[in-house]
C-alpha atoms as a PDB file:
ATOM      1  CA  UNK A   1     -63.754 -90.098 -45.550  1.00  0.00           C
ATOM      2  CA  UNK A   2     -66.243 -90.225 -42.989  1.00  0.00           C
ATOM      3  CA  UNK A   3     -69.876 -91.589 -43.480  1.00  0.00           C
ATOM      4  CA  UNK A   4     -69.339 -93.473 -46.193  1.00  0.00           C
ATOM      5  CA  UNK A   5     -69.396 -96.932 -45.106  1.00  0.00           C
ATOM      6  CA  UNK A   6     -72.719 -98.817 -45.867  1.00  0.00           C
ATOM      7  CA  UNK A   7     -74.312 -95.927 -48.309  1.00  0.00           C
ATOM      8  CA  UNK A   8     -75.208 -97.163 -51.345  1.00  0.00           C
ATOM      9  CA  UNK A   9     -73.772 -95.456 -54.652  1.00  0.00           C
ATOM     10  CA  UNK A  10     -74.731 -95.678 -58.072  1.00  0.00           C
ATOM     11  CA  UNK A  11     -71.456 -95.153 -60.613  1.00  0.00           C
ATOM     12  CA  UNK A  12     -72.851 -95.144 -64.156  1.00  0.00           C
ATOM     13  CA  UNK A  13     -69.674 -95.666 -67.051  1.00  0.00           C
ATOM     14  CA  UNK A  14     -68.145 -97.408 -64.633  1.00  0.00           C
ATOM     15  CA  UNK A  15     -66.765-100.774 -66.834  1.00  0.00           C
ATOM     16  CA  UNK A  16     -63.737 -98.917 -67.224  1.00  0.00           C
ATOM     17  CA  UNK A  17     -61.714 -95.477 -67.128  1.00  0.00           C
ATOM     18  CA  UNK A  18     -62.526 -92.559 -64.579  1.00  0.00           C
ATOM     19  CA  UNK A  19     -65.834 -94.087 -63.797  1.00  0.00           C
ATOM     20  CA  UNK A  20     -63.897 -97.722 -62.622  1.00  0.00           C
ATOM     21  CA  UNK A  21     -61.218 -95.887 -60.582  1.00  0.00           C
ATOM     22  CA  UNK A  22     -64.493 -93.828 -58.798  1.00  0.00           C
ATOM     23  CA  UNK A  23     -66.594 -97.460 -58.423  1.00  0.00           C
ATOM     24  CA  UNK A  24     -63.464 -98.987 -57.013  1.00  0.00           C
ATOM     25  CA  UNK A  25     -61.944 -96.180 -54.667  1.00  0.00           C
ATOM     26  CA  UNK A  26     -66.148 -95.962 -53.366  1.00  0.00           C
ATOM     27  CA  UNK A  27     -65.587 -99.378 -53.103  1.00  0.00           C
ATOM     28  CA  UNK A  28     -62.226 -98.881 -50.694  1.00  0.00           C
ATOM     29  CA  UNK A  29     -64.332 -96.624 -48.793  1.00  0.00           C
ATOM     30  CA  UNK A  30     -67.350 -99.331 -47.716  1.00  0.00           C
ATOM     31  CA  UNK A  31     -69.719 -98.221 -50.064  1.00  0.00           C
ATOM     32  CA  UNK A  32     -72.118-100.798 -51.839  1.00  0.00           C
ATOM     33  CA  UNK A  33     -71.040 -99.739 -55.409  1.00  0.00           C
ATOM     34  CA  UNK A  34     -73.444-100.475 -58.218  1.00  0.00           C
ATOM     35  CA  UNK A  35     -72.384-100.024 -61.625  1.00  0.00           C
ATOM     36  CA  UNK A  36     -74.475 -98.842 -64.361  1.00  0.00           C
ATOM     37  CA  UNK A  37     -73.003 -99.560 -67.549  1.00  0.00           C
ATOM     38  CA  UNK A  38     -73.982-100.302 -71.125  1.00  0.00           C
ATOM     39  CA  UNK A  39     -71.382-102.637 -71.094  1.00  0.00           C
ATOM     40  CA  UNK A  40     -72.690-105.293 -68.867  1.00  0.00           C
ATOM     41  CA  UNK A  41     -68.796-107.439 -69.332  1.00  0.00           C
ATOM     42  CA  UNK A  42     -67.054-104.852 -68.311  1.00  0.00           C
ATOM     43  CA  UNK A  43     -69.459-103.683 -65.168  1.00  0.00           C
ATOM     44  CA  UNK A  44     -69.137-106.844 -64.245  1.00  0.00           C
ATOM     45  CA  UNK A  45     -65.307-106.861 -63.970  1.00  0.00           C
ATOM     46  CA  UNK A  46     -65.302-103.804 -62.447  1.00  0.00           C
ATOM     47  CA  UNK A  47     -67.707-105.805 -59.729  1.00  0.00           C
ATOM     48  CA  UNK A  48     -65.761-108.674 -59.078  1.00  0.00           C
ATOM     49  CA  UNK A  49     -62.361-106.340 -58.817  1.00  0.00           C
ATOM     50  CA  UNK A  50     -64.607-104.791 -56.128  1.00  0.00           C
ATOM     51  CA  UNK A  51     -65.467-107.817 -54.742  1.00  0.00           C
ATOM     52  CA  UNK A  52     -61.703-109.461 -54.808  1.00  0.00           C
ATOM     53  CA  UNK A  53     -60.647-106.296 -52.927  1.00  0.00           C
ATOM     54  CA  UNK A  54     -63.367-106.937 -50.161  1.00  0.00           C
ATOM     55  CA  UNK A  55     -65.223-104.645 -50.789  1.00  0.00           C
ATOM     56  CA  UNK A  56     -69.443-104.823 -52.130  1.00  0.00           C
ATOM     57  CA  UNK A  57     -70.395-104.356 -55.905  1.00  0.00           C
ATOM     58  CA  UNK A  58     -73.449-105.173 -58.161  1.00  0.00           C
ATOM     59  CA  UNK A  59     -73.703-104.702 -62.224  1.00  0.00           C
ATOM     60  CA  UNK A  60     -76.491-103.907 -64.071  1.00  0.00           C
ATOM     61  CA  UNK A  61     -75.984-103.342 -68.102  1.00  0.00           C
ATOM     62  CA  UNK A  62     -77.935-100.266 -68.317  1.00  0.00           C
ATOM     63  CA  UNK A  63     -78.738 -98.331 -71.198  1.00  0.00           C
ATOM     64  CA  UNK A  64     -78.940 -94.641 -69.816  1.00  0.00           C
ATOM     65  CA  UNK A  65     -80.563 -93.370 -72.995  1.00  0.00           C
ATOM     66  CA  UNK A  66     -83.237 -95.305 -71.962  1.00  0.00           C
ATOM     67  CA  UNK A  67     -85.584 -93.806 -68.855  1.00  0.00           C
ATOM     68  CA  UNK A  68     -87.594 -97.125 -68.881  1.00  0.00           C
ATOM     69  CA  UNK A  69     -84.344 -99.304 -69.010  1.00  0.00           C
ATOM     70  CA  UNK A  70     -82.985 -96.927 -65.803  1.00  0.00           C
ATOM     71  CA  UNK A  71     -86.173 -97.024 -63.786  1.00  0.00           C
ATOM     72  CA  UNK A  72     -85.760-101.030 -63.757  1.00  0.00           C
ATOM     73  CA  UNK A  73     -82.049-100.756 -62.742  1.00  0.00           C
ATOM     74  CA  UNK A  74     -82.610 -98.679 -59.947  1.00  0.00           C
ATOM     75  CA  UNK A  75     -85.390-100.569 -58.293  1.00  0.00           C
ATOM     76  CA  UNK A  76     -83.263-103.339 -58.908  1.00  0.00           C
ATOM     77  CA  UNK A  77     -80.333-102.023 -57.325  1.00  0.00           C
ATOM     78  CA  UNK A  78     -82.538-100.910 -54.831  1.00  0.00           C
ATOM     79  CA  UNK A  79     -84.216-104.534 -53.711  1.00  0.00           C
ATOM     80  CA  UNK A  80     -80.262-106.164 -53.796  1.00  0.00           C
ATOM     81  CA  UNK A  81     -78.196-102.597 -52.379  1.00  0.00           C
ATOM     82  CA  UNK A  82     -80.729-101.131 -50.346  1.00  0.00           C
ATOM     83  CA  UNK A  83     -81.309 -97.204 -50.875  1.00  0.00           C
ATOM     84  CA  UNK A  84     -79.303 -95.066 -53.263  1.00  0.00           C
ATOM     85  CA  UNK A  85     -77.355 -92.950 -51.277  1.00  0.00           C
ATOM     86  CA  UNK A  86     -74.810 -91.384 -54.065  1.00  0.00           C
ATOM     87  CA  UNK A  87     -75.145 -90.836 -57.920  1.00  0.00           C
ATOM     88  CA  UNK A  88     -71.976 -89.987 -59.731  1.00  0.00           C
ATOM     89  CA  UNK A  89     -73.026 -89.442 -63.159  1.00  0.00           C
ATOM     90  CA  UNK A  90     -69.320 -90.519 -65.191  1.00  0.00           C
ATOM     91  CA  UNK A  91     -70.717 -91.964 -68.703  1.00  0.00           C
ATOM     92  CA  UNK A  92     -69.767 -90.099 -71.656  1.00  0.00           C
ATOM     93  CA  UNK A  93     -68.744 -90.685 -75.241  1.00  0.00           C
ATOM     94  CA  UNK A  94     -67.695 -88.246 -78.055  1.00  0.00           C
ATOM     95  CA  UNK A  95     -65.465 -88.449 -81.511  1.00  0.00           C
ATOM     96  CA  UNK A  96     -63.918 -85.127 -81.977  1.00  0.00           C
ATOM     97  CA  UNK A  97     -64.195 -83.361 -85.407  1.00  0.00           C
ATOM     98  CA  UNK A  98     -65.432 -79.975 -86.719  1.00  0.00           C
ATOM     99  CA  UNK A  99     -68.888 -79.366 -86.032  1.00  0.00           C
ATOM    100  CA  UNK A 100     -69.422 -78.439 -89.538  1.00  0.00           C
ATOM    101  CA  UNK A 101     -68.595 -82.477 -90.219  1.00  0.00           C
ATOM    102  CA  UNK A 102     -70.505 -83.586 -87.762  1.00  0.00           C
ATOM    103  CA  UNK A 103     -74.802 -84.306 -88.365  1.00  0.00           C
ATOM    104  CA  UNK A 104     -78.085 -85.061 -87.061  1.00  0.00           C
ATOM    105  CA  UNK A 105     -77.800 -88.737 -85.851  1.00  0.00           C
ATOM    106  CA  UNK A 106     -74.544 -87.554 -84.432  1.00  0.00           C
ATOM    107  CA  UNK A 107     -75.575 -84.598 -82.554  1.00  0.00           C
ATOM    108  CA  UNK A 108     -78.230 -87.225 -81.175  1.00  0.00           C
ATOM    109  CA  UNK A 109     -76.074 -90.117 -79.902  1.00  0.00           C
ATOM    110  CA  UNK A 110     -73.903 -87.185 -77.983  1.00  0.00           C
ATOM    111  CA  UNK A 111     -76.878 -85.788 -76.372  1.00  0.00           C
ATOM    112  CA  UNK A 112     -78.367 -88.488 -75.797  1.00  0.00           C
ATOM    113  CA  UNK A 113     -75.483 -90.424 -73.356  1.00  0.00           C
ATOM    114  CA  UNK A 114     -74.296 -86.531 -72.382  1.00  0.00           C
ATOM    115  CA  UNK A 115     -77.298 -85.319 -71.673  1.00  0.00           C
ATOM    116  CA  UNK A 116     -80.698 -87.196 -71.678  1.00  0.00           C
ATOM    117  CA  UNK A 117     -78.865 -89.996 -69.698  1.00  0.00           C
ATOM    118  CA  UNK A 118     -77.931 -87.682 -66.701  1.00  0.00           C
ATOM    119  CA  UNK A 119     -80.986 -86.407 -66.970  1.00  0.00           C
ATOM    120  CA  UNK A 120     -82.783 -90.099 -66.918  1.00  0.00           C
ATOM    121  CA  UNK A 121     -80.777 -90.560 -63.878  1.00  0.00           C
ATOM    122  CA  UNK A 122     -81.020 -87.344 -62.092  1.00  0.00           C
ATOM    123  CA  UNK A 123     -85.107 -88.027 -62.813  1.00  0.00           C
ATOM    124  CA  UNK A 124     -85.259 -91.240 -61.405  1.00  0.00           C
ATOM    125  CA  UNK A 125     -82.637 -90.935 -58.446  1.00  0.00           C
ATOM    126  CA  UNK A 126     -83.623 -87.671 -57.008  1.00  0.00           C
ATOM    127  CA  UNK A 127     -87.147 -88.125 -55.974  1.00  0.00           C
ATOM    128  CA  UNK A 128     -86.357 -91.112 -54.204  1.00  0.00           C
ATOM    129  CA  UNK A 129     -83.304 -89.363 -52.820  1.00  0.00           C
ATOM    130  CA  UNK A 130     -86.029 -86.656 -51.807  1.00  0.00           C
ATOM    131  CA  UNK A 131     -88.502 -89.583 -50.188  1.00  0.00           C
ATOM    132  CA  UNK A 132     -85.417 -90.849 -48.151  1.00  0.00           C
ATOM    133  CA  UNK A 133     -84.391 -87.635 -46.630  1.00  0.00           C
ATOM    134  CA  UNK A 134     -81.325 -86.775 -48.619  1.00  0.00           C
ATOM    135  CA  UNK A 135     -78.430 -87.449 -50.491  1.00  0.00           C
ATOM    136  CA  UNK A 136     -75.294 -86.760 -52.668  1.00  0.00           C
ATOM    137  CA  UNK A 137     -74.408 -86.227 -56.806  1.00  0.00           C
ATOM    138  CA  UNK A 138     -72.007 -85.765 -58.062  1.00  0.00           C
ATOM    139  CA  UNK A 139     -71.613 -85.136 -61.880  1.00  0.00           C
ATOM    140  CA  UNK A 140     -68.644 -85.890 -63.968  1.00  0.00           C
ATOM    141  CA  UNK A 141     -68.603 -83.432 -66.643  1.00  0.00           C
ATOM    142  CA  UNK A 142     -65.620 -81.725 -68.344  1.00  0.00           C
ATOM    143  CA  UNK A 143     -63.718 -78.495 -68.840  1.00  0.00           C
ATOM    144  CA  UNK A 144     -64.876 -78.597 -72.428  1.00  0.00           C
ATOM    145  CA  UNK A 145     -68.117 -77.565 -71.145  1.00  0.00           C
ATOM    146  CA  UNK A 146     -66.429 -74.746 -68.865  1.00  0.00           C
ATOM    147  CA  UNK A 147     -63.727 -73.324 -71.779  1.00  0.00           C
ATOM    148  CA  UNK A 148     -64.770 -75.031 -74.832  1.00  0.00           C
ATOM    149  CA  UNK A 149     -62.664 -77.694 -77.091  1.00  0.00           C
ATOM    150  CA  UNK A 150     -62.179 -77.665 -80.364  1.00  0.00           C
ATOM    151  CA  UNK A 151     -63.525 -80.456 -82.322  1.00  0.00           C
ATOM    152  CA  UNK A 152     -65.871 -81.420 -79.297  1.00  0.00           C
ATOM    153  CA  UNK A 153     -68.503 -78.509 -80.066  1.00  0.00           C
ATOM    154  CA  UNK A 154     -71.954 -80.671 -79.288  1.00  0.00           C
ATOM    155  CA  UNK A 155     -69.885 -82.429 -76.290  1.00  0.00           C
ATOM    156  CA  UNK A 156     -69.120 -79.119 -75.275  1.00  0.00           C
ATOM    157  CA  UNK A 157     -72.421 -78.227 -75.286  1.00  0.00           C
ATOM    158  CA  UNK A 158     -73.815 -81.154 -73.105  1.00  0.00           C
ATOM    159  CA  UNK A 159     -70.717 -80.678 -70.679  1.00  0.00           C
ATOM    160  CA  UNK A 160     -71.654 -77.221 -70.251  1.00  0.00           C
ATOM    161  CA  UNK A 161     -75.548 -77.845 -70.057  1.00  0.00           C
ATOM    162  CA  UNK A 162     -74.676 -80.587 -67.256  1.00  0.00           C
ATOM    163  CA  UNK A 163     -72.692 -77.330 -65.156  1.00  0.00           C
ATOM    164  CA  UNK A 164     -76.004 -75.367 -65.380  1.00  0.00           C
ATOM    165  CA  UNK A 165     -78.482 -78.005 -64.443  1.00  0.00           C
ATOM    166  CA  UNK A 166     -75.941 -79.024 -61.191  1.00  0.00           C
ATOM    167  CA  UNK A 167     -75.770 -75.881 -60.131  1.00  0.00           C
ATOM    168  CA  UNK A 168     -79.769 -75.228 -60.652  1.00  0.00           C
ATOM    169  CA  UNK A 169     -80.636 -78.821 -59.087  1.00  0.00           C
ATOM    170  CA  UNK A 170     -78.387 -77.676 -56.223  1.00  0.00           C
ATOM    171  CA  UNK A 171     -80.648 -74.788 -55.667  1.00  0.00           C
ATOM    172  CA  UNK A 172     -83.830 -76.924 -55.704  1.00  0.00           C
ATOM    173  CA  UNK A 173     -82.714 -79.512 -53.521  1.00  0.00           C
ATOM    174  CA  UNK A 174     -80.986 -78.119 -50.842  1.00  0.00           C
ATOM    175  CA  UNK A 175     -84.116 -77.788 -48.784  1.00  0.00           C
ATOM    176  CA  UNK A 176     -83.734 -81.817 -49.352  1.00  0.00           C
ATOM    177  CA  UNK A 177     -80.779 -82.316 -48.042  1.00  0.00           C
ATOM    178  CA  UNK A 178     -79.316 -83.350 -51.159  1.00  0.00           C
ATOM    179  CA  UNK A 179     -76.128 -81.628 -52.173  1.00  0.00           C
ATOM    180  CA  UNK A 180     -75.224 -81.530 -55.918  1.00  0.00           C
ATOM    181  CA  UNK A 181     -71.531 -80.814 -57.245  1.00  0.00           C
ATOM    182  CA  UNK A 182     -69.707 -81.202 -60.406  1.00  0.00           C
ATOM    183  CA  UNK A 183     -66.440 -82.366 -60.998  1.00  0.00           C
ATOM    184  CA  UNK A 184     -64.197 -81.175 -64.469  1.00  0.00           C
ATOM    185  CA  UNK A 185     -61.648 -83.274 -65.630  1.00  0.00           C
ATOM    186  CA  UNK A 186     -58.810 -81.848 -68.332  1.00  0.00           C
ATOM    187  CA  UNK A 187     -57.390 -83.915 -70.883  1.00  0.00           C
ATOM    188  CA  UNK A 188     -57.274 -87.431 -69.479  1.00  0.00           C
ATOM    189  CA  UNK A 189     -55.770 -90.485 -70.435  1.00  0.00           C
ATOM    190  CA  UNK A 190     -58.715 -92.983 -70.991  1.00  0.00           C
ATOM    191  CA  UNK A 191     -60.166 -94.985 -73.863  1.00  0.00           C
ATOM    192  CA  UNK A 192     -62.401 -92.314 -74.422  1.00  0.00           C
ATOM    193  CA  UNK A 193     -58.496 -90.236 -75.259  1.00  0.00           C
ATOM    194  CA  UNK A 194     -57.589 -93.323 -77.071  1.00  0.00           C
ATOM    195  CA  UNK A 195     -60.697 -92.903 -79.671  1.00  0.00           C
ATOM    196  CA  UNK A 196     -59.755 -89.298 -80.341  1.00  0.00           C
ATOM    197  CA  UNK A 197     -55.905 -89.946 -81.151  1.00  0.00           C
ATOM    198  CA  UNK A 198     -57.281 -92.856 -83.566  1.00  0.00           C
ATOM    199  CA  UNK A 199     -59.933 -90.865 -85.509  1.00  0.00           C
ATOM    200  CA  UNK A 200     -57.874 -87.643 -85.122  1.00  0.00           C
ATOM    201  CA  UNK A 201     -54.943 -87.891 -88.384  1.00  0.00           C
ATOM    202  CA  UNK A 202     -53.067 -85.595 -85.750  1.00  0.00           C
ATOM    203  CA  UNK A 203     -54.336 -87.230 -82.187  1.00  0.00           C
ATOM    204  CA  UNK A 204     -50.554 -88.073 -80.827  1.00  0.00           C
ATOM    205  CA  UNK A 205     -49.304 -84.954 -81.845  1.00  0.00           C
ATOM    206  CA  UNK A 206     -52.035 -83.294 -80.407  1.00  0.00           C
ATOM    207  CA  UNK A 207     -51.367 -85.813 -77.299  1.00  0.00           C
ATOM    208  CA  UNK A 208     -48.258 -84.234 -76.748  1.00  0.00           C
ATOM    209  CA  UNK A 209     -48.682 -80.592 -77.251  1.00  0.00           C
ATOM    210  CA  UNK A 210     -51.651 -81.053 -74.750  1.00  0.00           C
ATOM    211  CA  UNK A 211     -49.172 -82.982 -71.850  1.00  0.00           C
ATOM    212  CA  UNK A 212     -46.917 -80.090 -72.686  1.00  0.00           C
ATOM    213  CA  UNK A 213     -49.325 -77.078 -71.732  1.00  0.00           C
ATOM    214  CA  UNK A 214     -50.740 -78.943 -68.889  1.00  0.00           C
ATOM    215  CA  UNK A 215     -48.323 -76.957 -66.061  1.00  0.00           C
ATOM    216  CA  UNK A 216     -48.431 -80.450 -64.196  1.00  0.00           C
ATOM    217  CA  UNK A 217     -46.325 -81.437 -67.940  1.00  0.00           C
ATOM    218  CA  UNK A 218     -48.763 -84.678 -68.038  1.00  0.00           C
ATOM    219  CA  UNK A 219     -52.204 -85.894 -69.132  1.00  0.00           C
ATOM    220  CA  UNK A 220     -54.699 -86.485 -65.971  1.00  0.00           C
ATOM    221  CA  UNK A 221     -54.892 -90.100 -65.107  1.00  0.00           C
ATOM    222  CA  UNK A 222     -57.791 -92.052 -63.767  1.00  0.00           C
ATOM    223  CA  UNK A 223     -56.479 -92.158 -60.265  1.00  0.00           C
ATOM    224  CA  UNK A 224     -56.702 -88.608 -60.257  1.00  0.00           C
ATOM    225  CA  UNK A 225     -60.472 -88.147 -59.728  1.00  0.00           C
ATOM    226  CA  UNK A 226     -61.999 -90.179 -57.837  1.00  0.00           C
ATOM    227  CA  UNK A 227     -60.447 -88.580 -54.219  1.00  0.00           C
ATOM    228  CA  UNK A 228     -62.270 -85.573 -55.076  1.00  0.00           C
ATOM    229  CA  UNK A 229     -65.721 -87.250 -55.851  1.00  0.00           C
ATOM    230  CA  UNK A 230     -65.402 -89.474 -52.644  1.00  0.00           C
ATOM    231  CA  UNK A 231     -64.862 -86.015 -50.530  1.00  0.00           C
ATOM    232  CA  UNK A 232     -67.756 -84.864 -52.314  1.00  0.00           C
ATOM    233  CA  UNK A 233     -70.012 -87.908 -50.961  1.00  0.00           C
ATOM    234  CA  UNK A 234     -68.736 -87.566 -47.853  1.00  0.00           C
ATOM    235  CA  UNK A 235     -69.754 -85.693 -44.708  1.00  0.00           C
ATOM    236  CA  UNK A 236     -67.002 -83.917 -44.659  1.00  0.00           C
ATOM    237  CA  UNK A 237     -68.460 -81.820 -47.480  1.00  0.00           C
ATOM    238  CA  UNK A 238     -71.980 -81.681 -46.150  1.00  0.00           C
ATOM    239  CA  UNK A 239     -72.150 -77.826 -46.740  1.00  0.00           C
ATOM    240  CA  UNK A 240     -70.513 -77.832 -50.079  1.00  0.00           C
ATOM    241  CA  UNK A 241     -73.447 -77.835 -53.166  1.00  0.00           C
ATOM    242  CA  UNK A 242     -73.273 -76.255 -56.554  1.00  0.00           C
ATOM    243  CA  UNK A 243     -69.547 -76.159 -56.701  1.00  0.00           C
ATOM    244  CA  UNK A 244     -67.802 -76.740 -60.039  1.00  0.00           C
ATOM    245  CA  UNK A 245     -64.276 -78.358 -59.888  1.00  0.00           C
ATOM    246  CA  UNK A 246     -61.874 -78.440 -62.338  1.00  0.00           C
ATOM    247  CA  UNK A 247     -58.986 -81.347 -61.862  1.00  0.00           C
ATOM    248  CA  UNK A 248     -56.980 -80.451 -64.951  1.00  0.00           C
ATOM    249  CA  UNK A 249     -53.600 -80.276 -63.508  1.00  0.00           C
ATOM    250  CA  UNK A 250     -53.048 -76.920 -64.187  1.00  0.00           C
ATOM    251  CA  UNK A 251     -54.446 -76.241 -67.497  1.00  0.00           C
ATOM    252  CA  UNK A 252     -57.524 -74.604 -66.935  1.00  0.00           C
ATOM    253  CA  UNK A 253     -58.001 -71.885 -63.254  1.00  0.00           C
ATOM    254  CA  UNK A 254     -60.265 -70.149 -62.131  1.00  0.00           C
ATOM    255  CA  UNK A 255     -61.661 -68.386 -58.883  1.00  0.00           C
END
């Protein structure tokens, strides 16, 4: 993709799943990928397999939930990276059941890494996006915030809430230069997916039924995502903002 070499990106959940594939394909492209993870072994894995590959990578075990925690990250990342180019906001974290069984400290710890932490980020990102003279986001969010999921109501909610405020930071900041676009994935085979099959009595069965109503007759995979975000950085897509994507193989159109 062109103009891509040398930016500086900023992958947070990247220690493993969709947000590793992203921080290592951004990585294949000449970015200087720093990962923002809670999870400051795994970030740093997902580093060195950066590194290995020849490519540039920094970790910083981040806390996203945390605005004070993010503001030292970034100026961090800043002072060893040099100016943050691309955010792709990936960290998430759910356990599906019935809203009804779900309560208060729950509903927080959802919002909280679904939505406060974007938000954190977004805060703390953006202006200096705006001081620099532009930049890209791109948010990972999910088609349960475009169609709903059952089980995954407060998720759901987030997801959805992330949509709005893309499309609505889009608006804002195109005078900036800084294009904003959000990426859905379907059903996707992750640890995330792991944790719902083993606190879900029927998770494999619902596994199944799910790869059978995908029309692509499989679950997405993490190497399924991260083309699309790395267009979406590019300059090839420097006219493209406030765009929702779904990459669900099928299961969920629209348009």
């Amino acid at each position: 993709m062109r103009g891509l070499k040398g930016k500086t990106a900023i992958v947070t959940g990247a220690a493993s799943g969709i947000g590793s594939a992203i921080a290592v394909r951004l990585g294949e492209e000449g970015c200087k990928v720093c990962i923002f993870d809670l999870n400051g072994d795994g970030a740093k894995a997902t580093a060195a397999d950066i590194r290995a590959a020849g490519g540039s990578a920094f970790a910083y075990q981040t806390d996203i939930t945390d605005r004070d925690n993010v503001v030292s990250s970034v100026e961090r990342a800043e002072r060893e990276a040099g100016s943050i180019s691309i955010l792709v906001n990936n960290a998430g974290w759910d356990i599906p059941m019935g809203f009804l069984e779900t309560d208060r400290e729950f509903w927080d710890k959802v919002i909280g890494i679904n939505l406060y932490g974007p938000l954190n980020m977004h805060h703390v990102v953006l202006s200096k996006m705006v001081e620099n003279g532009g930049g890209r986001v791109v948010n990972i969010a999910s088609d349960a915030g475009r169609v709903g999921s059952s089980g995954e109501a407060v998720y759901s909610a987030c997801k959805g809430g992330i949509i709005a405020f893309s499309k609505t930071l889009a608006r804002e900041h195109a005078r900036h230069n800084i294009q904003l676009n959000t990426i859905c994935p379907g059903p996707t085979d992750t640890p995330l997916f792991d944790d719902f099959k083993a606190h879900s009595p029927n998770g494999a069965k619902i596994a199944e039924g799910l790869a059978r109503a995908i029309p692509a007759r499989r679950l997405g995979e993490t190497s399924d995502y991260p083309g699309m975000v790395v267009f979406l950085a590019s300059d090839d897509a420097t006219y493209i903002t406030g765009q929702v994507i779904s990459i669900s193989g099928g299961l969920t159109m629209s348009g």
